[in-house]
N, C-alpha and C. Protein backbone atom coordinates (compact mmCIF):
# COMPACT_ATOMS: atom_id res chain seq x y z
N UNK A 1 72.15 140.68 123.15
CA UNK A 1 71.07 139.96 122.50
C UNK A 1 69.95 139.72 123.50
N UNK A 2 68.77 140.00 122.74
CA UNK A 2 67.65 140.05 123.94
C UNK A 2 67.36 138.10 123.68
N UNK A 3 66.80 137.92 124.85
CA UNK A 3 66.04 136.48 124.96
C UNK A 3 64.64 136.43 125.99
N UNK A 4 63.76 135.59 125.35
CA UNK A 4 62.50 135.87 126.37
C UNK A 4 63.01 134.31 126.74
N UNK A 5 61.91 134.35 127.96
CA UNK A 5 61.43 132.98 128.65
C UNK A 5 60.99 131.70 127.60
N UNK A 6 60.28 131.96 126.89
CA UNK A 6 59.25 131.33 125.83
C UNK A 6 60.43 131.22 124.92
N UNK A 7 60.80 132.00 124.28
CA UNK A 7 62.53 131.54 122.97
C UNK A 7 62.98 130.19 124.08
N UNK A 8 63.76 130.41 125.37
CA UNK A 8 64.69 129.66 125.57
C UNK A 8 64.02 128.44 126.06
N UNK A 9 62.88 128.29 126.14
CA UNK A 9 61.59 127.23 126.51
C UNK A 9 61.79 126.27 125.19
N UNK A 10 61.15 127.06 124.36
CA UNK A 10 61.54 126.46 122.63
C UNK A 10 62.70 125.72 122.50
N UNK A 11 63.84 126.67 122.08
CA UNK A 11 65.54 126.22 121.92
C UNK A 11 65.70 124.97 122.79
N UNK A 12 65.40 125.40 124.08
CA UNK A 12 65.61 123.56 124.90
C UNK A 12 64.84 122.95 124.71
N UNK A 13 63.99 122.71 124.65
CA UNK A 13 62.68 121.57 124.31
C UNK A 13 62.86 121.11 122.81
N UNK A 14 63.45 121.81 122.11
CA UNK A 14 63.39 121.32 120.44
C UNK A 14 65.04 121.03 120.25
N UNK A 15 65.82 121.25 120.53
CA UNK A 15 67.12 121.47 120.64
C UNK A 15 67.75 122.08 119.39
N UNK A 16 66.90 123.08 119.19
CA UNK A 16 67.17 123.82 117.91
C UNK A 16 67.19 125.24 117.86
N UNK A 17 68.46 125.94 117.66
CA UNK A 17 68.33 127.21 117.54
C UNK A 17 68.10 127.61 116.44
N UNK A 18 67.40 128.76 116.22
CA UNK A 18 66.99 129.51 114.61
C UNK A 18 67.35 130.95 114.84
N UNK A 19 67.83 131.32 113.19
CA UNK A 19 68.23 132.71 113.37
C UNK A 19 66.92 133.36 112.90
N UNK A 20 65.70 132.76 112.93
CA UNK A 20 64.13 133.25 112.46
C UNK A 20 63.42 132.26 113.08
N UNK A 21 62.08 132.92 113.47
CA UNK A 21 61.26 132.31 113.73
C UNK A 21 59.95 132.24 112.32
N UNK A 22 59.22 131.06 112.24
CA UNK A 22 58.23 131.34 111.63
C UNK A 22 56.87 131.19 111.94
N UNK A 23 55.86 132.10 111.55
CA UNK A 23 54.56 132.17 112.16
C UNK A 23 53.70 132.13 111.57
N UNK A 24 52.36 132.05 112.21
CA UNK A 24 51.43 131.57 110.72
C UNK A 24 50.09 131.87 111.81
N UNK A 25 48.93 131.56 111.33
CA UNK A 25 47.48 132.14 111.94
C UNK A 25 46.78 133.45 112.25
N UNK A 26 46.17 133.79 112.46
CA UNK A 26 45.22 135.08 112.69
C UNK A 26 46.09 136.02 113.64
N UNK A 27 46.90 135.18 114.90
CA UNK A 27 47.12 135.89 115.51
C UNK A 27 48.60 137.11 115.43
N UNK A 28 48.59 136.92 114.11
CA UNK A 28 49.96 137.45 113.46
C UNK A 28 49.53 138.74 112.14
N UNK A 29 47.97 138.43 112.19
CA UNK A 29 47.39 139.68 110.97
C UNK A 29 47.66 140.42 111.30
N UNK A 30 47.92 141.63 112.26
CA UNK A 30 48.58 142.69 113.16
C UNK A 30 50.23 142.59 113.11
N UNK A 31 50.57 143.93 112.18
CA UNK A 31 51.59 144.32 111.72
C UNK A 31 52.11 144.58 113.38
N UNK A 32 51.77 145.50 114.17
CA UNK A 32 52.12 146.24 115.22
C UNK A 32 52.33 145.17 116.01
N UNK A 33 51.55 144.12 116.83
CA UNK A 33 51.74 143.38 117.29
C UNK A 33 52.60 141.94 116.74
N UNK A 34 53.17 142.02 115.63
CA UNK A 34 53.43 140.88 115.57
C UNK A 34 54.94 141.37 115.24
N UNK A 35 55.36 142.82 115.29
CA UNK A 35 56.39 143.92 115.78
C UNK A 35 57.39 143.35 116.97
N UNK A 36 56.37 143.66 117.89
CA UNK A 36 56.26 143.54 119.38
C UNK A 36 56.85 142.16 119.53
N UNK A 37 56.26 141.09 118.66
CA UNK A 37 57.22 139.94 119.00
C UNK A 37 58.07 139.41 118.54
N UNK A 38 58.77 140.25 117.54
CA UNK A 38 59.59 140.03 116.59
C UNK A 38 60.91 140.45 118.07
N UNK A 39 60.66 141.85 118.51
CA UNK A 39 61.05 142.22 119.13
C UNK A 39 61.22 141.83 120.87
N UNK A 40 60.51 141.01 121.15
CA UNK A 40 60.56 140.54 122.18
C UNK A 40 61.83 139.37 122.50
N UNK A 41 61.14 138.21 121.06
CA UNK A 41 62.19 137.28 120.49
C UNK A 41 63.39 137.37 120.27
N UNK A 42 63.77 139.08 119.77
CA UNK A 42 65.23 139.61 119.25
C UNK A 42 65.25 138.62 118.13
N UNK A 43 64.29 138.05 117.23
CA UNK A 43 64.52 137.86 116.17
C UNK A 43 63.70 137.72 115.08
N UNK A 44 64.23 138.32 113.95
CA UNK A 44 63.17 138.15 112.59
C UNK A 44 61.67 137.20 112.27
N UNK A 45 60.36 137.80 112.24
CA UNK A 45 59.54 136.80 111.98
C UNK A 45 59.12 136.95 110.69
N UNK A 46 58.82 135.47 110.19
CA UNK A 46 58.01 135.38 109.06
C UNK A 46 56.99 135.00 109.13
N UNK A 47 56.28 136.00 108.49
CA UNK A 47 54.71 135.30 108.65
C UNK A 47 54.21 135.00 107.25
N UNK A 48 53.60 133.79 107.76
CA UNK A 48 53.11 133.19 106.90
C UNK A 48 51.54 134.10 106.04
N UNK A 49 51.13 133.48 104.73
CA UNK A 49 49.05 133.86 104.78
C UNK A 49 48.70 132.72 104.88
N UNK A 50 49.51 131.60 105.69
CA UNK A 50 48.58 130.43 105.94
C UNK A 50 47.69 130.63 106.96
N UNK A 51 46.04 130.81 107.27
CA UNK A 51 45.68 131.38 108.27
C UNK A 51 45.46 130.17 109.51
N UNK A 52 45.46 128.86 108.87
CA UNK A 52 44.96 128.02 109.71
C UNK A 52 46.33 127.09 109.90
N UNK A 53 47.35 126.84 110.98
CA UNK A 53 47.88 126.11 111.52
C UNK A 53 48.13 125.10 111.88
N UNK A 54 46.85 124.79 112.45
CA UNK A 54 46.71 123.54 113.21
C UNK A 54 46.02 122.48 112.08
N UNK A 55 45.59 123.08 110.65
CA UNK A 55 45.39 122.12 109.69
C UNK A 55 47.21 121.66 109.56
N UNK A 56 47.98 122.73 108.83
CA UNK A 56 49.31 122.65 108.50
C UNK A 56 49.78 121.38 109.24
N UNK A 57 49.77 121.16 110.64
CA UNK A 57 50.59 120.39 111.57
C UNK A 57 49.92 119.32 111.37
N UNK A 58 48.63 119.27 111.23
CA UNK A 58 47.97 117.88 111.20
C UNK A 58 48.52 117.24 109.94
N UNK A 59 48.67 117.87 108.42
CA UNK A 59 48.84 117.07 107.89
C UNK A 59 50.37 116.75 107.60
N UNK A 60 51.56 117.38 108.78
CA UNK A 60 52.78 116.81 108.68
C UNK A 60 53.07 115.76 110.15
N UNK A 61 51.74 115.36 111.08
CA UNK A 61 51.81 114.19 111.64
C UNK A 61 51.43 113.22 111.18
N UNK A 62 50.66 113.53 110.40
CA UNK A 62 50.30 112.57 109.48
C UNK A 62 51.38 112.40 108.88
N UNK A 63 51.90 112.83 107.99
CA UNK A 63 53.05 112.30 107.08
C UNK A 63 54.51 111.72 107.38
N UNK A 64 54.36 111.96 108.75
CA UNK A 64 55.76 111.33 109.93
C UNK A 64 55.05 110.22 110.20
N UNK A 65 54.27 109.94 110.53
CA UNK A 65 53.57 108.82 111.05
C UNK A 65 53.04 107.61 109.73
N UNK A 66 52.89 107.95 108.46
CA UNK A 66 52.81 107.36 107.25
C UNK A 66 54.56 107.51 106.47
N UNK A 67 55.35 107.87 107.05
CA UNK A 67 56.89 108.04 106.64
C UNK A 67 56.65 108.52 104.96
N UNK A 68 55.99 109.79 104.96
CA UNK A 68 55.99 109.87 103.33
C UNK A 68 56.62 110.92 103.93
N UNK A 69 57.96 111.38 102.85
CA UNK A 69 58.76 111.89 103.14
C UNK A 69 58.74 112.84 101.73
N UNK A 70 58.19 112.23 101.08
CA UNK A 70 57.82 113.57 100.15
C UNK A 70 57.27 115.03 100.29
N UNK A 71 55.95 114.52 101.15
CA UNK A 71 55.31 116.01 101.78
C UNK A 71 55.90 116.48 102.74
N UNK A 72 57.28 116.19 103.28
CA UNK A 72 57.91 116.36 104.73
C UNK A 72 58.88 117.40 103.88
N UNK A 73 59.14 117.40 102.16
CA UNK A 73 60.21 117.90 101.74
C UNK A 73 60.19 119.86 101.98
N UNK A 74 61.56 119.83 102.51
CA UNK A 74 61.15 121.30 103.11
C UNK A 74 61.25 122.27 101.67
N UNK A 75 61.67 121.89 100.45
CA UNK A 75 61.42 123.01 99.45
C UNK A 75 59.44 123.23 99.39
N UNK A 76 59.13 121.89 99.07
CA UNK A 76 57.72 121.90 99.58
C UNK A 76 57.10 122.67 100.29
N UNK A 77 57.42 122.35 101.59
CA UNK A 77 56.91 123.03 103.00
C UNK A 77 56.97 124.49 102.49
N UNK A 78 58.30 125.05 102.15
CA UNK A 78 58.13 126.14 102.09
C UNK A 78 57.44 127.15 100.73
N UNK A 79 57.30 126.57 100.00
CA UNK A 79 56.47 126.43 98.85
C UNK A 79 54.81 127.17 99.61
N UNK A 80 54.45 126.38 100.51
CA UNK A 80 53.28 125.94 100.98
C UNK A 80 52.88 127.31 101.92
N UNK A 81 53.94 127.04 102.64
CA UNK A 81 53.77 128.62 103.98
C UNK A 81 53.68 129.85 102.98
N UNK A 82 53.88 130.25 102.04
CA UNK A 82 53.79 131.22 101.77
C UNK A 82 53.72 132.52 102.04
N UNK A 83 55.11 133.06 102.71
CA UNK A 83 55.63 133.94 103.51
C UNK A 83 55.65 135.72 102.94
N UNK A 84 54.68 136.19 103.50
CA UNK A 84 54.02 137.42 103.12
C UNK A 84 54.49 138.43 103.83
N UNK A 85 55.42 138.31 104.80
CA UNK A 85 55.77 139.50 105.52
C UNK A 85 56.90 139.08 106.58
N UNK A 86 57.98 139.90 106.34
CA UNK A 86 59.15 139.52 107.10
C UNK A 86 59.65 140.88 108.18
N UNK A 87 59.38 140.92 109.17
CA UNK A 87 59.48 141.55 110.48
C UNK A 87 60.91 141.42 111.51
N UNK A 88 61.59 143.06 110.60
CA UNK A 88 63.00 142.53 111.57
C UNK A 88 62.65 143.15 112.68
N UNK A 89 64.11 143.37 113.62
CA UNK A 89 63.89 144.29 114.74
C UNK A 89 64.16 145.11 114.75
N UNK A 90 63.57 146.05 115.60
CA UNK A 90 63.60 147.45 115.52
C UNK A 90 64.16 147.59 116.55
């Protein structure tokens, strides 16, 4: 099993392993490159057509920080990402 620097950076800092990663922003419109890090990772990405991110996160600190736990609901969440392309490894 491959592992980069950056995966095992993640996994310890979050204390969460995933058998997928998920991705989202401009920098993932590139089939080829976003290949490359599917493959780097050694694991499946999903990318999102959410293009903007850093809206996404803002409005789930917000909602940790207001404890509404409704918009925190992950059928929701995933409702929301709207996952357009799934990138195994090659």
């Amino acid at each position: 099993m491959r592992h980069s620097g950056i995966q095992q950076v993640l996994e310890i800092s979050s204390n969460i392993k995933s058998e997928k990663i998920y991705c989202s922003g401009n920098g993932f419109i590139s089939n080829e490159w976003s290949q490359i890090r599917a493959n780097i990772f050694g694991k499946p990405l999903l990318v999102s057509s959410f293009l903007e991110p850093g809206i996404l996160g803002s409005v789930f600190f917000l909602a940790i920080g207001a404890k509404d736990n409704e918009t925190m609901d992950l059928y929701k969440l995933n409702k929301l990402l709207k996952i357009k392309k799934l990138l195994n490894l090659i």
